[in-house]
Protein backbone atom coordinates (compact mmCIF):
# COMPACT_ATOMS: atom_id res chain seq x y z
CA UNK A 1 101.70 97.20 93.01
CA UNK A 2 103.43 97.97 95.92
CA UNK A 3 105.45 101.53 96.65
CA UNK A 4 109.13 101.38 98.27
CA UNK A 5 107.76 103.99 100.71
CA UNK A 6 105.45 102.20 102.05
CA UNK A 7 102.81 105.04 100.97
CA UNK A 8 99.52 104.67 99.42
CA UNK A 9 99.05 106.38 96.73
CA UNK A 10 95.94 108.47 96.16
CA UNK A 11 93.12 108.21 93.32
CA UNK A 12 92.63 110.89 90.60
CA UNK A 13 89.93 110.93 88.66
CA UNK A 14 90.28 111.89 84.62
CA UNK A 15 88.43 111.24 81.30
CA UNK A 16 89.11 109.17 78.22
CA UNK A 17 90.39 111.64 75.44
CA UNK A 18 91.51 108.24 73.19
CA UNK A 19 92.33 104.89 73.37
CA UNK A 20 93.30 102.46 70.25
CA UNK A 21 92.78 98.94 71.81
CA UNK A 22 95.42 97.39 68.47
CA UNK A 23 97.79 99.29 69.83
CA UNK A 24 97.13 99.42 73.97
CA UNK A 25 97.89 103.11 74.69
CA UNK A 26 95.88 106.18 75.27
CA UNK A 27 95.41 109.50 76.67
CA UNK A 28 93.68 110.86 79.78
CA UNK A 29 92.93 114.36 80.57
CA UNK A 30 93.57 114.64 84.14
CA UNK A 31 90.60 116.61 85.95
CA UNK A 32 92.89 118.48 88.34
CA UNK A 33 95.37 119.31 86.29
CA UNK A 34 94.02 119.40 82.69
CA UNK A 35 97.52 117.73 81.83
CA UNK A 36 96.88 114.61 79.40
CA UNK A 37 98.60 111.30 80.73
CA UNK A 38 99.40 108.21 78.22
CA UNK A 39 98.02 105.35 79.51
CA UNK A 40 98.72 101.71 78.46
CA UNK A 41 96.82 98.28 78.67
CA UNK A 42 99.23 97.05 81.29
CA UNK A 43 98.31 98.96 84.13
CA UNK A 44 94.54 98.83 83.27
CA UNK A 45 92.55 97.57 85.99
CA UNK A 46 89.37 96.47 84.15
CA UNK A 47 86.77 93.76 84.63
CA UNK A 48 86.69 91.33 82.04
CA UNK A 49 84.99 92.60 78.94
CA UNK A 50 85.60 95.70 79.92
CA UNK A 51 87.59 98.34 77.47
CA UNK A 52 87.94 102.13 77.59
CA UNK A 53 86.22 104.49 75.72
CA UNK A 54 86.24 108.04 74.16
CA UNK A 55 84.82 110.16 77.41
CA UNK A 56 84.53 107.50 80.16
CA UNK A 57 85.44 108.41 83.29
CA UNK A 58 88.25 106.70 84.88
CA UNK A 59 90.14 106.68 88.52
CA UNK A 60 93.95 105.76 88.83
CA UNK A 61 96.85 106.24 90.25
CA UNK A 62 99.84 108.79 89.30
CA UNK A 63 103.80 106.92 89.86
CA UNK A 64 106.54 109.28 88.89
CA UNK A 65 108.99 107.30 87.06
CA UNK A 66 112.04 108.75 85.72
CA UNK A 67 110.72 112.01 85.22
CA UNK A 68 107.02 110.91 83.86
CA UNK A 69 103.94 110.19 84.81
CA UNK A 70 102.62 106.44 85.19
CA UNK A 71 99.01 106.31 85.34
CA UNK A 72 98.23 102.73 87.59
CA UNK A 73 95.58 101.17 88.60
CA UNK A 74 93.36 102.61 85.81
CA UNK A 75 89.38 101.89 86.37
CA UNK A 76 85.91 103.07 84.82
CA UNK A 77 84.28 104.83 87.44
């Protein structure tokens, strides 16, 4: 995905807190913040077979987006 700024966004790192695969939306807890961020299937950036879990540990990317949060780039760590 590419940013109109031309900035690079930087990594966070969070755990799973759910995930329902039927449905393609979950929550992370955010370890800097403690905030928990939906997440959904679209912006996962998993290798194939690869689905998230209660408690992984994941890495992504935060986009503001009309005032919320997109979490991008999501990956198991």
């Amino acid at each position: 995905m590419e940013f109109p700024s031309g900035e690079e966004l930087k990594m966070s790192k969070g755990k799973v807190k759910e995930y329902d695969l039927n449905r393609g939306c979950g929550i992370i807890i955010d370890f800097d913040t403690g905030q928990n961020l939906t997440v959904y299937a679209n912006y996962l950036d998993l290798k194939d077979g690869e689905t998230l879990k209660v408690g992984q540990e994941v890495e992504y990317k935060k986009e503001n987006n009309r005032h919320r949060q997109w979490l991008i780039d999501v990956r198991i760590v």
